[in-house]
Structures are given as structure tokens and as C-alpha cells.
C-alpha atoms as a PDB file:
ATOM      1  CA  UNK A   1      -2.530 -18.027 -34.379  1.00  0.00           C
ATOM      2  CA  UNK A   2      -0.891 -20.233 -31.909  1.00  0.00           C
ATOM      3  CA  UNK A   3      -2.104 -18.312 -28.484  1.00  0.00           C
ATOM      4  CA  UNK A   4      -1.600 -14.947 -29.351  1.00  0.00           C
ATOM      5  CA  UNK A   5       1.804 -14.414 -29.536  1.00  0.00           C
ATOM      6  CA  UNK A   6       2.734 -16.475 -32.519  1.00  0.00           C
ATOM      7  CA  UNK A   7       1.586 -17.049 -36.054  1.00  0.00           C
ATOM      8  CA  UNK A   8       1.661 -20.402 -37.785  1.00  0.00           C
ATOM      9  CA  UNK A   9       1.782 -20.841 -41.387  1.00  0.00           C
ATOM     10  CA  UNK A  10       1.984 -24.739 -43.182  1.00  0.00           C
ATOM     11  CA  UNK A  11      -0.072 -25.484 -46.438  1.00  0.00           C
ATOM     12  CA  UNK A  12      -0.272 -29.322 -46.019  1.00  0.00           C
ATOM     13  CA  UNK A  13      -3.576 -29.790 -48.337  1.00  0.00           C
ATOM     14  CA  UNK A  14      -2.432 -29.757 -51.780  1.00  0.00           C
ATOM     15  CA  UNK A  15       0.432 -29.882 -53.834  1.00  0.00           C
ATOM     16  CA  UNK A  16       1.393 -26.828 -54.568  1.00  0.00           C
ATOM     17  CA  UNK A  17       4.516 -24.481 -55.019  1.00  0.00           C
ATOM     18  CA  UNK A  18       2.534 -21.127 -53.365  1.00  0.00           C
ATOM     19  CA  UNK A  19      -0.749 -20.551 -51.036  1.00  0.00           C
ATOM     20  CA  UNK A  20      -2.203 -17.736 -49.337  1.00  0.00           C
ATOM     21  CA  UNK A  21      -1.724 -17.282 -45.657  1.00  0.00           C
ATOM     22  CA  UNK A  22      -3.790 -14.444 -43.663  1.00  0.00           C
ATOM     23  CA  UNK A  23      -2.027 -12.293 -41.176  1.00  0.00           C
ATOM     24  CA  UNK A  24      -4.792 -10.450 -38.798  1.00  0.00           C
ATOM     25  CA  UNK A  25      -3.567  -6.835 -37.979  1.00  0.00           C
ATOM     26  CA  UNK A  26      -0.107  -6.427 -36.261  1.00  0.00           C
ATOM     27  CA  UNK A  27       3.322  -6.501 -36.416  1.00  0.00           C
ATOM     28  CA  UNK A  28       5.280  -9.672 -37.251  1.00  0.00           C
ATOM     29  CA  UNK A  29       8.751 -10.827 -37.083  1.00  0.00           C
ATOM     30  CA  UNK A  30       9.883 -14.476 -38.258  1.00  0.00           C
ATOM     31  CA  UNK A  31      11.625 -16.292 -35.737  1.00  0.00           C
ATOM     32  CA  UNK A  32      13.653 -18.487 -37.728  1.00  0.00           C
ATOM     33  CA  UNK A  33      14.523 -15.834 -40.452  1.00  0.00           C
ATOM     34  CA  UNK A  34      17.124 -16.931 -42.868  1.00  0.00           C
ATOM     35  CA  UNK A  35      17.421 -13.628 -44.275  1.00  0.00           C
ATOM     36  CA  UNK A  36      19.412 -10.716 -42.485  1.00  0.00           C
ATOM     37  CA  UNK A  37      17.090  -8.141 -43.823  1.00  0.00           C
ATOM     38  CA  UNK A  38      13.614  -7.650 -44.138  1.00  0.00           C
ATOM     39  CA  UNK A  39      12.400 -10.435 -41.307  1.00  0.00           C
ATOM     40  CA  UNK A  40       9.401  -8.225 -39.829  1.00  0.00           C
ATOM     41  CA  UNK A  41       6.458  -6.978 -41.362  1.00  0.00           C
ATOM     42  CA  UNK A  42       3.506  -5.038 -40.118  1.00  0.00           C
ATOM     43  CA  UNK A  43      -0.197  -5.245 -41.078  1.00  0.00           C
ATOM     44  CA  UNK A  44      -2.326  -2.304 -40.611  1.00  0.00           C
ATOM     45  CA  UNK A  45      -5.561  -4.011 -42.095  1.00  0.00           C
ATOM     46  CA  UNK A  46      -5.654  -8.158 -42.231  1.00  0.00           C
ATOM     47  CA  UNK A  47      -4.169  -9.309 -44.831  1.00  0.00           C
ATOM     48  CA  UNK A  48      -3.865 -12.403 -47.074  1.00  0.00           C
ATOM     49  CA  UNK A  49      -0.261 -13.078 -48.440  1.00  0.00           C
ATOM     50  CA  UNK A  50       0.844 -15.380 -50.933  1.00  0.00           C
ATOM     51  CA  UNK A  51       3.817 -17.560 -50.552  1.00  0.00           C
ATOM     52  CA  UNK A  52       6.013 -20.562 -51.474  1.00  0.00           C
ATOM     53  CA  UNK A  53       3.966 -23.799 -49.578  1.00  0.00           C
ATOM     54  CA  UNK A  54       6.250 -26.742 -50.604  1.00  0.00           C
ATOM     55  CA  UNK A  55       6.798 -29.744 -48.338  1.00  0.00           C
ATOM     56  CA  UNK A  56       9.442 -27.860 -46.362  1.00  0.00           C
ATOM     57  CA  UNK A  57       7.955 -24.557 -46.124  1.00  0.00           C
ATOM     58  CA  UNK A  58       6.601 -23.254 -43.045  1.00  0.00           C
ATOM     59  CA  UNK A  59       6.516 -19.429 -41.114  1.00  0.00           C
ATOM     60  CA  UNK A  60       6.581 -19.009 -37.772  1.00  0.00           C
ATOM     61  CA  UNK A  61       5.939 -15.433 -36.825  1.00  0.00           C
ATOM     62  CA  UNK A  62       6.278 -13.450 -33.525  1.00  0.00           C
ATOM     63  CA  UNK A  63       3.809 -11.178 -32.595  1.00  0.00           C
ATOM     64  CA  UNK A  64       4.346  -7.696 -31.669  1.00  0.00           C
ATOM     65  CA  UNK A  65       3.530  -6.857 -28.059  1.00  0.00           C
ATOM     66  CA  UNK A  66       5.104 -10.559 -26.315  1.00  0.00           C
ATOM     67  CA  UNK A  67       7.872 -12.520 -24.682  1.00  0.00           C
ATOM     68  CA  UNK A  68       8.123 -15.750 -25.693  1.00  0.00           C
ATOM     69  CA  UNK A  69      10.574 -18.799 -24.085  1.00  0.00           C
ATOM     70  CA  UNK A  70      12.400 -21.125 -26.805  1.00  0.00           C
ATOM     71  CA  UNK A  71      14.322 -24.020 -26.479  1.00  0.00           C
ATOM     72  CA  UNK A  72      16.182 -25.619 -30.159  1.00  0.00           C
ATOM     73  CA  UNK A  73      15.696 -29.486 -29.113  1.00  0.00           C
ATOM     74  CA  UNK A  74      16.900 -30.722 -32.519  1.00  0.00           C
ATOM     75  CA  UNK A  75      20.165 -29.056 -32.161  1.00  0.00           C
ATOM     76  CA  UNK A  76      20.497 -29.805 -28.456  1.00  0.00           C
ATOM     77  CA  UNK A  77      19.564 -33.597 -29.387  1.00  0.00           C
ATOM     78  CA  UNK A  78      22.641 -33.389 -32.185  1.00  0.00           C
ATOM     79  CA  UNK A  79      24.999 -32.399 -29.851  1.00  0.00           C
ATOM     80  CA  UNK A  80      23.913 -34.508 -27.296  1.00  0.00           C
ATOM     81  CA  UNK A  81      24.147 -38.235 -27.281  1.00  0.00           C
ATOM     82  CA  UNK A  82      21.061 -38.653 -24.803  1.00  0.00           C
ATOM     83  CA  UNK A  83      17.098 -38.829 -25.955  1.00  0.00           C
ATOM     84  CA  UNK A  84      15.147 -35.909 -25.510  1.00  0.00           C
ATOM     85  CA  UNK A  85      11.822 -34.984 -23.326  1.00  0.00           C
ATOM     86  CA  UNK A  86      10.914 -32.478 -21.086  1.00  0.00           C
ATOM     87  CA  UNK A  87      12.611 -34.368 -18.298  1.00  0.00           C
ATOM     88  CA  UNK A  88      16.118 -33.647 -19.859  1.00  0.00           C
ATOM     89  CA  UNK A  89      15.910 -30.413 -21.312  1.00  0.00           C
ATOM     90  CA  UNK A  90      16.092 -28.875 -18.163  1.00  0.00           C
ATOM     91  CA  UNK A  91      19.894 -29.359 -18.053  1.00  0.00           C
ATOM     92  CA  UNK A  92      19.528 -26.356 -21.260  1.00  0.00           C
ATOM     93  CA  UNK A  93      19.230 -22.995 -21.566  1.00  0.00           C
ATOM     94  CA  UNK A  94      15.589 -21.536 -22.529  1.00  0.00           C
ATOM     95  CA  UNK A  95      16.037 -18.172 -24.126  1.00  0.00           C
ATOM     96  CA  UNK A  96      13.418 -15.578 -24.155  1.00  0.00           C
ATOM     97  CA  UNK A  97      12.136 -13.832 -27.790  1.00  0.00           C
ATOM     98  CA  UNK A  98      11.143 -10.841 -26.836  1.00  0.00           C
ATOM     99  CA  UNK A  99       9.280  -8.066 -29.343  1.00  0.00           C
ATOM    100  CA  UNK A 100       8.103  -5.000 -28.125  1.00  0.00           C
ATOM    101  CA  UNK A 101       5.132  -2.969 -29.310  1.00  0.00           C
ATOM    102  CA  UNK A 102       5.770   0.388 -29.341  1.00  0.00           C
ATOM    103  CA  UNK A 103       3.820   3.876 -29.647  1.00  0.00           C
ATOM    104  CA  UNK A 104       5.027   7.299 -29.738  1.00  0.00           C
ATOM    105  CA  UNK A 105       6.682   7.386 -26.004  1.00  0.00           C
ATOM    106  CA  UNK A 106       7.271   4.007 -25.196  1.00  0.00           C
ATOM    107  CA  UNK A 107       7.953  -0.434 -26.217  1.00  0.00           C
ATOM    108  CA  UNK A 108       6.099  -2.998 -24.494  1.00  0.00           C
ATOM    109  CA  UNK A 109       5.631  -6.779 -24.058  1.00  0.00           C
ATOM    110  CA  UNK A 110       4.663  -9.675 -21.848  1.00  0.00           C
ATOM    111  CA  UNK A 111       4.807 -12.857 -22.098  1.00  0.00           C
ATOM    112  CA  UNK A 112       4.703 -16.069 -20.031  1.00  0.00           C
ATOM    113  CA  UNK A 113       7.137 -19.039 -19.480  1.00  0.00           C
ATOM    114  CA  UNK A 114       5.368 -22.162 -17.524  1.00  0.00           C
ATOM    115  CA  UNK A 115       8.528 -24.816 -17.096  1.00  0.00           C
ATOM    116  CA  UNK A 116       7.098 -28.299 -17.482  1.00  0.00           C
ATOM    117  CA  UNK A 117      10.078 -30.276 -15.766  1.00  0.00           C
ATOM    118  CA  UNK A 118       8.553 -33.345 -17.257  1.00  0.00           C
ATOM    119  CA  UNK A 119       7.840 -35.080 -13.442  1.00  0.00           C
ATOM    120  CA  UNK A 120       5.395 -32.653 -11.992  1.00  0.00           C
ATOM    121  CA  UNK A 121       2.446 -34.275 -11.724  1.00  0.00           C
ATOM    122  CA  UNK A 122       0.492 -31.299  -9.530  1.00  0.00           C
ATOM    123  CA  UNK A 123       0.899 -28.669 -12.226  1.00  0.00           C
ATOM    124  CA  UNK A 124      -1.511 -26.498 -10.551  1.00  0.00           C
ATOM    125  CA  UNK A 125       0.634 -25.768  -7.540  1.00  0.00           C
ATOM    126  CA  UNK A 126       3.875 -27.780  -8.139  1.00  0.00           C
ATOM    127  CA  UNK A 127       5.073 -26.148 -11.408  1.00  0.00           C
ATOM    128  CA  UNK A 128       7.481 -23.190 -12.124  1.00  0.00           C
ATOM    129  CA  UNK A 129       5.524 -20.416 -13.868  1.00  0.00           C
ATOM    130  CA  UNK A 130       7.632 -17.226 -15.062  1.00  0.00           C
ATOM    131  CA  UNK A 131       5.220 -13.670 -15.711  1.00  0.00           C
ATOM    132  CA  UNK A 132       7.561 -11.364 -17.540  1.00  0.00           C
ATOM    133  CA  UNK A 133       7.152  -7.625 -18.653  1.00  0.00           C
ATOM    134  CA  UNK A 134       9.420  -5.302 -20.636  1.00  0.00           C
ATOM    135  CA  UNK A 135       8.897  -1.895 -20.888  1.00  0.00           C
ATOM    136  CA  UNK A 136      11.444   1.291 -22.344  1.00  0.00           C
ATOM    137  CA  UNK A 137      10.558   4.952 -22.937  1.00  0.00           C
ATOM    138  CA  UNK A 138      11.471   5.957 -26.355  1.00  0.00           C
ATOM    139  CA  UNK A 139      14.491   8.323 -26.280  1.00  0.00           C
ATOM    140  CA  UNK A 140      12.424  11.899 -27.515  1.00  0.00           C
ATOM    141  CA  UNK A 141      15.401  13.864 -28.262  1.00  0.00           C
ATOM    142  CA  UNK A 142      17.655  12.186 -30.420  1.00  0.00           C
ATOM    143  CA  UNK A 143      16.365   9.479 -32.782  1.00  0.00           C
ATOM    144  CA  UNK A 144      17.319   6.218 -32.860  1.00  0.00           C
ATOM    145  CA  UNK A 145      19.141   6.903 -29.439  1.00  0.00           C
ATOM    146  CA  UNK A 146      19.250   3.951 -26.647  1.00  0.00           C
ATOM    147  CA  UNK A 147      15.967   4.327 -24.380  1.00  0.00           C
ATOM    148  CA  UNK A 148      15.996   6.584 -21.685  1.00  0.00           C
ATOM    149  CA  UNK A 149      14.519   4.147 -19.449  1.00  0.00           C
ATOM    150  CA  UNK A 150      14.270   0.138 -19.536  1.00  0.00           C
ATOM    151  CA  UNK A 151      13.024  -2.559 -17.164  1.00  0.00           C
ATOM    152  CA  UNK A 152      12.466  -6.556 -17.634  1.00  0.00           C
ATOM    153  CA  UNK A 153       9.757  -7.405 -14.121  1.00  0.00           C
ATOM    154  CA  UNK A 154       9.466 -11.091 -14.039  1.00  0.00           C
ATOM    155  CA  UNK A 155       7.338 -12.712 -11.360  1.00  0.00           C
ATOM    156  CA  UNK A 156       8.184 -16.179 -10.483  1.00  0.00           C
ATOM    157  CA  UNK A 157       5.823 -18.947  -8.579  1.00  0.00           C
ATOM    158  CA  UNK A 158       6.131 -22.496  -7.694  1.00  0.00           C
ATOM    159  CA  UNK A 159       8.089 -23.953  -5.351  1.00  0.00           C
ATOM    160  CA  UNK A 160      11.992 -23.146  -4.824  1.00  0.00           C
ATOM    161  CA  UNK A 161      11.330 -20.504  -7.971  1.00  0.00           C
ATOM    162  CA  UNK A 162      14.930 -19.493  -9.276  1.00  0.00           C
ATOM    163  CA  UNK A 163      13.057 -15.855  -8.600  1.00  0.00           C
ATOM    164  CA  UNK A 164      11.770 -15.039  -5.563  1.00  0.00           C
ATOM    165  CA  UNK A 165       9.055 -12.709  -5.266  1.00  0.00           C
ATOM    166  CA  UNK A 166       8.960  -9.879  -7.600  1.00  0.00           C
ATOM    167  CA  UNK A 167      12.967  -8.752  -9.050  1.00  0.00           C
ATOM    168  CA  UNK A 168      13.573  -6.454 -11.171  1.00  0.00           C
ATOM    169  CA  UNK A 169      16.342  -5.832 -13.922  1.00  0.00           C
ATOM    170  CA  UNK A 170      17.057  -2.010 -14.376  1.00  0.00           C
ATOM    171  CA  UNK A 171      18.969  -0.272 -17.903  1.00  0.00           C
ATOM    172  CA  UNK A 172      20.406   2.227 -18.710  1.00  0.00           C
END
């Protein structure tokens, strides 16, 4: 696991066409899934799956339950005709991978996004750190309807945060 909202999986020990990688309990959905179908999986035990390892195999996996922020620096560096660091990628958008875990009433997920502009040097009091929640009440009398309730909370610190204080974004 790579904190606890994402799952890492590279075989770089032998060479080898397949290799067994263990998924603890949970729901999992690849974030880079090149399939349109079939991207998420859910473990009710822990589990030990075999599959292909070559050289340019690897599976990163969202966790169930978490917000995650993502930015694609090799396609913003092949469009771009600067270099890339921190410093730079602040001119791009971050989006936020978000998964809820749900039980019989309602989803939820939290996550946080700490910006690293890449000059902060006081990162205890000088950075931009982003607490989000998601939460939606599962629709009870028609399946598969939109929730009957949804909100995103996201708490914001750090000095001229883009957020101030404690907004909300209300759904339907």
C-alpha cells in the first residue's frame, strides 16, 4: 500500500511473464484502466492474485473509502515545451479521484491534497493543505436512482487558501 488509499503493484525481481500480488481486504478500482469494463474489484478476505509482471506491467489501484489529487506530468510535459517540477505544475489542473465506500444507506470518502508549490520552504505553516469529504445517501426507493442527498466539505489552510474556511458544495 502506498498510504492507505492506493495499492502498488511492480514485480521488478525476476524475469518473469506473471507474479502474485496480495490485495488486503477492500474494494479496488485501477486508476489507469485500459479496459472499459471490469476496472474494480472487491476483496472480502486478503487475497493473492496472479498476474502478467513484464517490464511494463504495473497496477495502481484506488482504494475504496478516499479522495485522491492527480496530476498527468508526462502528458502535461508533451504538450508543453517547458521542464517540469513542482514549481511549474502549478500553472495545471489537479483533479481529484474520488471512490466512495458505501453501506446499505449511504457512500463515503476522504482524502487529502497538500500542494507543494515547489518554493515553500516553511511547509509546516506556509503550505496549502486541502481536507476533503464526500458523502451521499443511497436513494432507498428506486434502485440505481441518483442519491437523495450529496455533499463534497473541503477545508482549506495555509495562507491566501483558494478556500476560505469551511465551503461546502451541495447536490441534488
Amino acid at each position: 500500500m502506498v498510504g492507505p488509499a492506493l495499492k502498488l503493484g511492480i514485480q521488478s525481481k525476476a524475469l518473469t511473464t506473471s507474479s502474485q500480488f496480495y490485495y488486503p481486504v477492500g474494494r479496488y478500482c485501477e486508476v489507469f484502466c485500459k479496459k472499459e469494463t471490469d476496472c474494480c474489484v472487491e476483496y472480502t478476505v486478503g487475497t493473492e492474485v496472479t498476474l502478467p509482471s513484464f517490464a511494463f506491467n504495473f497496477y495502481l489501484d484506488l482504494r475504496a473509502g478516499h479522495i485522491i489529487p492527480m496530476q498527468n506530468a508526462t502528458k502535461i510535459e508533451a504538450t508543453q515545451s517547458r521542464s517540469i517540477n513542482t514549481e511549474s505544475l502549478q500553472d495545471d489542473p489537479v483533479e481529484i479521484h474520488l471512490m466512495p465506500i458505501c453501506d446499505s444507506t449511504s457512500c463515503t470518502a476522504t482524502g487529502e491534497y497538500i500542494n507543494d508549490d515547489g518554493v515553500t520552504r516553511d511547509i509546516a505553516n506556509s503550505r496549502h493543505t486541502y481536507k476533503m469529504s464526500y458523502t451521499h445517501t443511497i436513494n432507498t426507493t428506486v434502485v440505481g436512482a441518483a442519491p437523495d442527498t450529496m455533499e463534497i466539505d473541503i477545508v482549506a489552510t495555509g495562507p491566501d487558501s483558494l478556500i476560505n474556511g469551511n465551503d461546502k458544495l451541495g447536490a441534488i
